[in-house]
N, C-alpha and C. Protein backbone atom coordinates (compact mmCIF):
# COMPACT_ATOMS: atom_id res chain seq x y z
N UNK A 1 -6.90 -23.12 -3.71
CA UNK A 1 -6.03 -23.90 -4.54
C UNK A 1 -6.44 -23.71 -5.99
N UNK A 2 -5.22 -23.43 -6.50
CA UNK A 2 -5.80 -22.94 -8.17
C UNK A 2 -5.65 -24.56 -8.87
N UNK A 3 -6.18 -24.96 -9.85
CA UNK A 3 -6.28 -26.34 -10.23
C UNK A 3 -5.50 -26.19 -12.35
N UNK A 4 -5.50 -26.82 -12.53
CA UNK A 4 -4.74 -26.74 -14.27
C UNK A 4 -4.78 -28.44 -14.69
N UNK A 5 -3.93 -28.83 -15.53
CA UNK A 5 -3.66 -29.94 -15.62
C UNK A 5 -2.68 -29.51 -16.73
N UNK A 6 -1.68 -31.23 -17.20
CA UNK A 6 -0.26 -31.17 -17.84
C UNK A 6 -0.63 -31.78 -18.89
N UNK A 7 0.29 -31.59 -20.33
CA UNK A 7 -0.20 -31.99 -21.28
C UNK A 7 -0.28 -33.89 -21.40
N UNK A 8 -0.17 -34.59 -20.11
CA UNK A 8 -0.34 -35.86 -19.89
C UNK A 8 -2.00 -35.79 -19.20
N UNK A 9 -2.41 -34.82 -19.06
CA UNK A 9 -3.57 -35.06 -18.59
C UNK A 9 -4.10 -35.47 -17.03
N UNK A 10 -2.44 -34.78 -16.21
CA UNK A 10 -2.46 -35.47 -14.89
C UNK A 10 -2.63 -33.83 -14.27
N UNK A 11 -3.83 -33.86 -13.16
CA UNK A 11 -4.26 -32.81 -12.33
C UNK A 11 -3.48 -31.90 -11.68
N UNK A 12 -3.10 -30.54 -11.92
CA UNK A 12 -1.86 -29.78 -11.42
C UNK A 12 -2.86 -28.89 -9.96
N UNK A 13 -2.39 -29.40 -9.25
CA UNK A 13 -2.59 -28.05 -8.23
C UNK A 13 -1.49 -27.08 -7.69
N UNK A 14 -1.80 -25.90 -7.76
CA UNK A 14 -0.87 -24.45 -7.24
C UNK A 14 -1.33 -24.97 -5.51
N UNK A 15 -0.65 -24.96 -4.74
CA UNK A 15 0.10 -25.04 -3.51
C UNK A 15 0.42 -23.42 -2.55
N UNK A 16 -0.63 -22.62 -2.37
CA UNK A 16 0.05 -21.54 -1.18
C UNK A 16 0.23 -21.46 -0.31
N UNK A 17 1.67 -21.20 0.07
CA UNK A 17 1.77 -21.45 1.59
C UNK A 17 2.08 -20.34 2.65
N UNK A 18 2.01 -20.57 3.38
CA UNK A 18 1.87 -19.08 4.56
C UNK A 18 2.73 -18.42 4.53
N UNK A 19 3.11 -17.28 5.45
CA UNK A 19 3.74 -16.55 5.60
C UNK A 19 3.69 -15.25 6.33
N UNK A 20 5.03 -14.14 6.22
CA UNK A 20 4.57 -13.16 7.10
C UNK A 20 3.45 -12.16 6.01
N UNK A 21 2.64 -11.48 7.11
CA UNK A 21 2.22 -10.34 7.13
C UNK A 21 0.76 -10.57 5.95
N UNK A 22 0.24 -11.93 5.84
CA UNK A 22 -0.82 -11.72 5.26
C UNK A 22 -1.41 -13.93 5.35
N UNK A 23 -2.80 -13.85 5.35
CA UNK A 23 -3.31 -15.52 5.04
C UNK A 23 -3.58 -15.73 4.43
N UNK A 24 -3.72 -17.20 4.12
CA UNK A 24 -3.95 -18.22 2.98
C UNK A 24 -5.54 -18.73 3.26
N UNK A 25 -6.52 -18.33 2.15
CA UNK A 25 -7.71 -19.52 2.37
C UNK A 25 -7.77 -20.23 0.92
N UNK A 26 -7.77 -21.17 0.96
CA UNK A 26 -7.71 -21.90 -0.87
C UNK A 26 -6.24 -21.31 -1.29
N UNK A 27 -6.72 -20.63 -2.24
CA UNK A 27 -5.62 -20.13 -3.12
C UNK A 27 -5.61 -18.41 -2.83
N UNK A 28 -6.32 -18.06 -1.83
CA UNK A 28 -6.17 -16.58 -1.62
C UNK A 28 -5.63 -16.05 -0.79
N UNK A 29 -4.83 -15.19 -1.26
CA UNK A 29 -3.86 -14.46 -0.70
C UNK A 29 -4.69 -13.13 0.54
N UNK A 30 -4.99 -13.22 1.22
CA UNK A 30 -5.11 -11.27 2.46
C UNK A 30 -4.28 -11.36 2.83
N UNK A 31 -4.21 -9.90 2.28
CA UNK A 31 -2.84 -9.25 3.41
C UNK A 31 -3.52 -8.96 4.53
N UNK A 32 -2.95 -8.56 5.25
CA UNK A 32 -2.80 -7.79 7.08
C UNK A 32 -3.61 -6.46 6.27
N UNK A 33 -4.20 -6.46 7.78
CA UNK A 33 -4.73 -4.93 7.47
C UNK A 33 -4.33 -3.74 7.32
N UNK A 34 -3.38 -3.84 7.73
CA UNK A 34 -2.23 -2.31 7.76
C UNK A 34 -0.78 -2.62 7.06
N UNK A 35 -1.36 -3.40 6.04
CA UNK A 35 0.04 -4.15 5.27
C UNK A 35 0.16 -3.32 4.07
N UNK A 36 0.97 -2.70 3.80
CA UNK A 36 1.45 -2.38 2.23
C UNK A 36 3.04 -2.54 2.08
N UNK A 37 2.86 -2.74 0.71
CA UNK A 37 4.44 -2.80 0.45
C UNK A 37 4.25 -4.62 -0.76
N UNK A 38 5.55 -5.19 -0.46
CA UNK A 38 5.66 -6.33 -1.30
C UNK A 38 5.97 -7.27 -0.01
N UNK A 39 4.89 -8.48 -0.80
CA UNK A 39 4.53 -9.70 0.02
C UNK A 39 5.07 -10.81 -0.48
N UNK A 40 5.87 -11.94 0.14
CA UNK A 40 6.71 -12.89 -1.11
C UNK A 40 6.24 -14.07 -0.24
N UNK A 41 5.40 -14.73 -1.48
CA UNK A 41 4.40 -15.46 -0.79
C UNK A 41 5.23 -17.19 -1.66
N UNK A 42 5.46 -17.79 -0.89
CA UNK A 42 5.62 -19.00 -1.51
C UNK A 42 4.69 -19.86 -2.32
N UNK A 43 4.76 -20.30 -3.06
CA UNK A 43 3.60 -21.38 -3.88
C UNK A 43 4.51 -22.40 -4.44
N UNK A 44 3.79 -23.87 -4.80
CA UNK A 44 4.53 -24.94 -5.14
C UNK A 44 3.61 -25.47 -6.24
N UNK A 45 3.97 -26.26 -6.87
CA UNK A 45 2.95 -27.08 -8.04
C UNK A 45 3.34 -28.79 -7.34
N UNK A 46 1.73 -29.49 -7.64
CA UNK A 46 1.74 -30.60 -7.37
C UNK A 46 1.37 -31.31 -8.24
N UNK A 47 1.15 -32.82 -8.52
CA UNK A 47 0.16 -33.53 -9.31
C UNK A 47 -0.01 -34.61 -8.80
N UNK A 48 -0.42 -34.59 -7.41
CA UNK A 48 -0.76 -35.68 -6.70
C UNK A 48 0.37 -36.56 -6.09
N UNK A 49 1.36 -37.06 -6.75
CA UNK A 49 2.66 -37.94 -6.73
C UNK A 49 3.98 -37.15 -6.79
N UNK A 50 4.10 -35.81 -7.37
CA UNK A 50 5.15 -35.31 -7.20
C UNK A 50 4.91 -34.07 -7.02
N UNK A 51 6.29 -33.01 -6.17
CA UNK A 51 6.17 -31.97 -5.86
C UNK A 51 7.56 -31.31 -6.57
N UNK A 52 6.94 -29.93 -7.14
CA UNK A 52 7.70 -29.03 -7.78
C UNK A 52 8.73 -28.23 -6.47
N UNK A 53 9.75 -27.77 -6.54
CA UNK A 53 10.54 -26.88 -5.57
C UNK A 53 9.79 -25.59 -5.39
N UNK A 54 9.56 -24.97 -3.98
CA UNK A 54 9.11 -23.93 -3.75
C UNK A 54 9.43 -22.55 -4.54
N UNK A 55 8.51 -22.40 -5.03
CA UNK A 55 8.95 -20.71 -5.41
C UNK A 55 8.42 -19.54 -4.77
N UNK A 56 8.76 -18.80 -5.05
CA UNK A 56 8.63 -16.96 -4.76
C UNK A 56 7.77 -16.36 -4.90
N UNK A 57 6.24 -16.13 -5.19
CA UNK A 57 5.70 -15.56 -5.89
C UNK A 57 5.66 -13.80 -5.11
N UNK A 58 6.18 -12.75 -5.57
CA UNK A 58 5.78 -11.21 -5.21
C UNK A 58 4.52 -10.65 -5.55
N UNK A 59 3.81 -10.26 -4.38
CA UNK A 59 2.38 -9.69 -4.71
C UNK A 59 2.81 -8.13 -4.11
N UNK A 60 2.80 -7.22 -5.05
CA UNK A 60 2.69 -5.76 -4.64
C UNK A 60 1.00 -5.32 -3.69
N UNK A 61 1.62 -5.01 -2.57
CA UNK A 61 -0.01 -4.50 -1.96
C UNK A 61 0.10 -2.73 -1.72
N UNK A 62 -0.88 -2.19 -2.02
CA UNK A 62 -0.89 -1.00 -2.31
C UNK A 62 -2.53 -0.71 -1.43
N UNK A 63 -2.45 0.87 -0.85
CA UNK A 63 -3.97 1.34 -0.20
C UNK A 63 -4.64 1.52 -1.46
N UNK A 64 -6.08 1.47 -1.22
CA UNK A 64 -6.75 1.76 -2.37
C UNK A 64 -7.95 1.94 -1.99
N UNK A 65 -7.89 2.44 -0.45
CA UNK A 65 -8.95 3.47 -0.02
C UNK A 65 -8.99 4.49 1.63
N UNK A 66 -9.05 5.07 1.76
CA UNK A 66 -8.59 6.04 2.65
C UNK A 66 -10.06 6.76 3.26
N UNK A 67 -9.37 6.41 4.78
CA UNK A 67 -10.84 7.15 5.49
C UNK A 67 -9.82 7.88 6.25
N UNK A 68 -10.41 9.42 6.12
CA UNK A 68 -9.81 10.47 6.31
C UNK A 68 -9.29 10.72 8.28
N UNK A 69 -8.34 10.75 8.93
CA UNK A 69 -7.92 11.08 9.63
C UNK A 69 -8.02 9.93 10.56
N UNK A 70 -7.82 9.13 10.36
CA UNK A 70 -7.18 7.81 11.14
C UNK A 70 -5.40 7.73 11.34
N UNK A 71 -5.38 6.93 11.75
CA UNK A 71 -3.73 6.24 12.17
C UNK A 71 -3.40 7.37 13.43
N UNK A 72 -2.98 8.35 13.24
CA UNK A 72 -2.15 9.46 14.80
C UNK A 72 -3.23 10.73 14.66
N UNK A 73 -4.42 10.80 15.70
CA UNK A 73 -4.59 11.99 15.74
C UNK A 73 -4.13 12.89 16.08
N UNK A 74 -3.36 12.85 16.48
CA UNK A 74 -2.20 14.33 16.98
C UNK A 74 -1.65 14.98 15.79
N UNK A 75 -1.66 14.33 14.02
CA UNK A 75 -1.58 15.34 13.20
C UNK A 75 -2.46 15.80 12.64
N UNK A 76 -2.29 16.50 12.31
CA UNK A 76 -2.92 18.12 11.78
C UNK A 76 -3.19 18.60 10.61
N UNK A 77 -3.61 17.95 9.54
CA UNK A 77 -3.13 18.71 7.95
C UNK A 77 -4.23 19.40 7.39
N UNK A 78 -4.08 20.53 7.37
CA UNK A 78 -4.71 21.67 6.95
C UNK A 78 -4.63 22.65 6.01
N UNK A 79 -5.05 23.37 5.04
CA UNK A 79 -6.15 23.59 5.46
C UNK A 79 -6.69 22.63 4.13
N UNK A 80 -8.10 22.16 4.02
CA UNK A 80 -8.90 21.21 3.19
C UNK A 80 -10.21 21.71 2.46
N UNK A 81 -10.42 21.92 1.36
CA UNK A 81 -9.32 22.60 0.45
C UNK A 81 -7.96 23.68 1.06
N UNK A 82 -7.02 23.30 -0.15
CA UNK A 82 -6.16 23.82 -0.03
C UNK A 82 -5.95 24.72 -1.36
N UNK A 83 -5.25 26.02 -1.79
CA UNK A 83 -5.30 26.76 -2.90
C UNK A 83 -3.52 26.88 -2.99
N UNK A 84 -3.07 26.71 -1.82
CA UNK A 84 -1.26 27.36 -2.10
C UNK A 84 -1.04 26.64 -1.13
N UNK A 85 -0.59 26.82 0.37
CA UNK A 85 -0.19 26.05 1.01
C UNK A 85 -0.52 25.17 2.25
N UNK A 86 -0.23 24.26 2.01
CA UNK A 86 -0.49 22.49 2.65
C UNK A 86 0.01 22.75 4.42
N UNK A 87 -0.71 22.74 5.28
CA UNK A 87 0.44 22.97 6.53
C UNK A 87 0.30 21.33 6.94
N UNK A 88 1.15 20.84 7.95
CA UNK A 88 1.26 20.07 8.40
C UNK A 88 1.59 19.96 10.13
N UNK A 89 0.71 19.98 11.17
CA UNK A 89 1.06 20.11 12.30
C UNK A 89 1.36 18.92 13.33
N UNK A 90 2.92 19.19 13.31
CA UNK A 90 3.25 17.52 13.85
C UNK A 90 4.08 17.91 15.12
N UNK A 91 4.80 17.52 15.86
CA UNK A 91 5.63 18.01 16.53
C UNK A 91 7.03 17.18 16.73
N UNK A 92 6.70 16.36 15.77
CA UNK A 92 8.28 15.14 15.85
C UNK A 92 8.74 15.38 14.18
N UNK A 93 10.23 14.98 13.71
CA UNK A 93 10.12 14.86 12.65
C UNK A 93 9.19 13.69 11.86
N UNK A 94 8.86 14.46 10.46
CA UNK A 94 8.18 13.34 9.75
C UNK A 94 8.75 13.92 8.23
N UNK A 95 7.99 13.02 7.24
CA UNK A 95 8.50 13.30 5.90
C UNK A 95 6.75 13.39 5.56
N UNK A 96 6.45 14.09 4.50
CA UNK A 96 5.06 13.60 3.35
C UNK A 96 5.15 13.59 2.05
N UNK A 97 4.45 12.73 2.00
CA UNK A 97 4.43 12.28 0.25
C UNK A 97 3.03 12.81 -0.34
N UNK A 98 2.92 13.08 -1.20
CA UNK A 98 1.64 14.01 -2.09
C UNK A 98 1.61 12.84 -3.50
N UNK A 99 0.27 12.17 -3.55
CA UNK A 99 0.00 11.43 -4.50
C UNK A 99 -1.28 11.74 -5.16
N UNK A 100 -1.26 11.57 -6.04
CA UNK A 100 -2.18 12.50 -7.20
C UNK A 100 -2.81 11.27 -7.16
N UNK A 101 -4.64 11.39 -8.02
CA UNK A 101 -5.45 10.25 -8.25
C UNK A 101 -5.07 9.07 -8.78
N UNK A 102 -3.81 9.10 -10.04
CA UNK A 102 -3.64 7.96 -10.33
C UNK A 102 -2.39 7.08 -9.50
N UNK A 103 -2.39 7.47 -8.10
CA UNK A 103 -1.35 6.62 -7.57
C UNK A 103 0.45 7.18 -7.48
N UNK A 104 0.52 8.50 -8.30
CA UNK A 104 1.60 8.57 -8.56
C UNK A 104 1.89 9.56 -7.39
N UNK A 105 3.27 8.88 -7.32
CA UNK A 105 4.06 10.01 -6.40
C UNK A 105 4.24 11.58 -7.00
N UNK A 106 3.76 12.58 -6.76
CA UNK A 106 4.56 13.74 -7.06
C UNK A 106 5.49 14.87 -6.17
N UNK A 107 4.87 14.69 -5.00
CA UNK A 107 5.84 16.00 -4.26
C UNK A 107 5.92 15.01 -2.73
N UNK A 108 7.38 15.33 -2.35
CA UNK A 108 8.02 15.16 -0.82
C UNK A 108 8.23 16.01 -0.32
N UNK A 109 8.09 16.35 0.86
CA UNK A 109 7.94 17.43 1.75
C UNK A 109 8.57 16.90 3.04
N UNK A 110 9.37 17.79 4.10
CA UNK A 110 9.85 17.25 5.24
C UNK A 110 9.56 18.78 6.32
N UNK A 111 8.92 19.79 5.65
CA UNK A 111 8.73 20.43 6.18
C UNK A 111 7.16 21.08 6.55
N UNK A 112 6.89 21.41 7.40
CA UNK A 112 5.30 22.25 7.86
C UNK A 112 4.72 22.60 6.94
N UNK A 113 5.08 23.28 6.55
CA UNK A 113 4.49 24.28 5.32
C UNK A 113 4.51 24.10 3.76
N UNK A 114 3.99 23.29 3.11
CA UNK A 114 4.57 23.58 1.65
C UNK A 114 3.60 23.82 0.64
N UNK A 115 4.40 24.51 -0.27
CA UNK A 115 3.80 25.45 -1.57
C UNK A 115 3.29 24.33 -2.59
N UNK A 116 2.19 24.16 -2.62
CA UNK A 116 1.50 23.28 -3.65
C UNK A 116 0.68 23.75 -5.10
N UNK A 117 0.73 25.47 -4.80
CA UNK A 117 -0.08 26.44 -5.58
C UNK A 117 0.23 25.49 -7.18
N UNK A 118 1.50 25.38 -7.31
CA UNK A 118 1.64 24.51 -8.66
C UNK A 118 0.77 23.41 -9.18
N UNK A 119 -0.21 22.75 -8.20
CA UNK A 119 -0.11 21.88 -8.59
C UNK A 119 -1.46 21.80 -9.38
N UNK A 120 -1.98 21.15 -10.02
CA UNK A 120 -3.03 21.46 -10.93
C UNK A 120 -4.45 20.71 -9.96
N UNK A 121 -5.49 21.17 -9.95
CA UNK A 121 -6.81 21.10 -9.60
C UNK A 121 -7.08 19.54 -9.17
N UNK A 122 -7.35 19.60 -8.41
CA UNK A 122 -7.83 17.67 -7.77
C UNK A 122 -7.56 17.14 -6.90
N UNK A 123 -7.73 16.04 -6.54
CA UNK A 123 -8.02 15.12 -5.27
C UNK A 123 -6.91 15.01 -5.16
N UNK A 124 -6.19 14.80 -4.13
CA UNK A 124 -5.01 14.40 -3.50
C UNK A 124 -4.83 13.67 -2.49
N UNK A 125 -4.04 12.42 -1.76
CA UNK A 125 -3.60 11.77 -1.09
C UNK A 125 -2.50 12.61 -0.15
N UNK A 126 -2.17 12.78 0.86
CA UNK A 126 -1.15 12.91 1.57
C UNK A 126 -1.07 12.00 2.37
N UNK A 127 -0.01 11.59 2.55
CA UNK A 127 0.88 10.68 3.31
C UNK A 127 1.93 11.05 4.19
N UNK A 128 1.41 11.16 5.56
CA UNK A 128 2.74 11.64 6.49
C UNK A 128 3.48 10.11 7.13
N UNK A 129 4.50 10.50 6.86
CA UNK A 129 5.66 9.17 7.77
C UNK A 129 6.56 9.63 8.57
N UNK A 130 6.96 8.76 9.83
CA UNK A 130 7.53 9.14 10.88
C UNK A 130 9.17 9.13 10.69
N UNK A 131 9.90 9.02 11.11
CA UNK A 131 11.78 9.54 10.80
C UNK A 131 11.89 7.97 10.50
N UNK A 132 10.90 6.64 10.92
CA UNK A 132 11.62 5.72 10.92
C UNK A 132 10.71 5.07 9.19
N UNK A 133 10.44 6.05 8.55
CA UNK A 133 9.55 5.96 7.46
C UNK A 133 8.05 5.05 7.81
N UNK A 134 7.64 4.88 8.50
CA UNK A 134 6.72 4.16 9.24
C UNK A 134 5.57 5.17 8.64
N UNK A 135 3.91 4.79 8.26
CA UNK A 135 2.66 5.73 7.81
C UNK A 135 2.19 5.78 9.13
N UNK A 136 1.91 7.54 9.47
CA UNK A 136 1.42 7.98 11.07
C UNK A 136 -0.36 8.61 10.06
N UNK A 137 0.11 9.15 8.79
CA UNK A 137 -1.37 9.68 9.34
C UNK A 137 -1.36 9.67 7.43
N UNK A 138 -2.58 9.48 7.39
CA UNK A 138 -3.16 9.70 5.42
C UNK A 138 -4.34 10.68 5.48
N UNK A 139 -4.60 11.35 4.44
CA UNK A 139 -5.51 11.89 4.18
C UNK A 139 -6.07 12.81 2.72
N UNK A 140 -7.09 12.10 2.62
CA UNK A 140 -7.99 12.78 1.07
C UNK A 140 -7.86 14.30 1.22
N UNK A 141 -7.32 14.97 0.07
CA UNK A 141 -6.91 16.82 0.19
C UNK A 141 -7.23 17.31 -1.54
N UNK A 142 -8.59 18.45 -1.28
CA UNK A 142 -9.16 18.36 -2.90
C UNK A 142 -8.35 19.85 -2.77
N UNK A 143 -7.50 19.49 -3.99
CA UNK A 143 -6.77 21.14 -4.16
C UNK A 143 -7.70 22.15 -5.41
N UNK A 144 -7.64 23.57 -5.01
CA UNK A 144 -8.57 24.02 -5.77
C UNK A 144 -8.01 24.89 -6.28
């Protein structure tokens, strides 16, 4: 519970209340462990005697660490380092996303094979997702 007070000098408490896909202890928000995406977490203001109308609050949750070859071992992404091209060995459709160190999206791929020779020197994220956009498999890829 986050605490404040009003310029009457009467005690404000922030109010969080549950919801899907992540818990409440005090005033802290966890997500789920396999949660990313946006979380719309309700919160209310109190001051003991009266209550404010529920609001909305959006918490963006994002990965922000990756242990290499978890979620579907049945894919394949090779080779690590990579110099030109990225294979991907899946046997269902999937899509991948290629995210550079600072988080940013740069290349989508829906196919096995793709030409990355462009891309400039460094750590990389890949992200494979299944047809129903669902994350099957992540993995750290240092391009050289």
């Amino acid at each position: 519970m986050v605490t404040a007070s009003d310029i009457e000098g009467d005690k404000l408490n922030i109010v969080v209340l549950n919801g899907s896909n992540y818990s409440v202890t005090d005033s802290t928000v966890t997500p789920d462990t396999d949660f990313t995406g946006d979380l719309t977490v309700p919160v209310y203001v109190t001051d003991q005697t009266a209550k404010s109308e529920t609001l909305n609050m959006t918490i963006t949750v994002n990965s922000t660490s990756f242990n290499d070859d978890i979620i579907n071992s049945s894919i394949t992404i090779y080779p690590n380092p990579v110099k030109n091209i990225i294979n991907v060995k899946y046997d269902e459709e999937f899509s991948m996303e290629i995210y550079n160190i600072l988080g940013e999206k740069i290349l989508i791929s829906k196919h096995a094979k793709t030409n990355v020779s462009s891309l400039p020197t460094g750590i990389y994220i890949i992200l494979v997702k299944d047809k129903e956009n669902k994350l099957i498999k992540y993995k750290k890829v240092v391009k050289e």
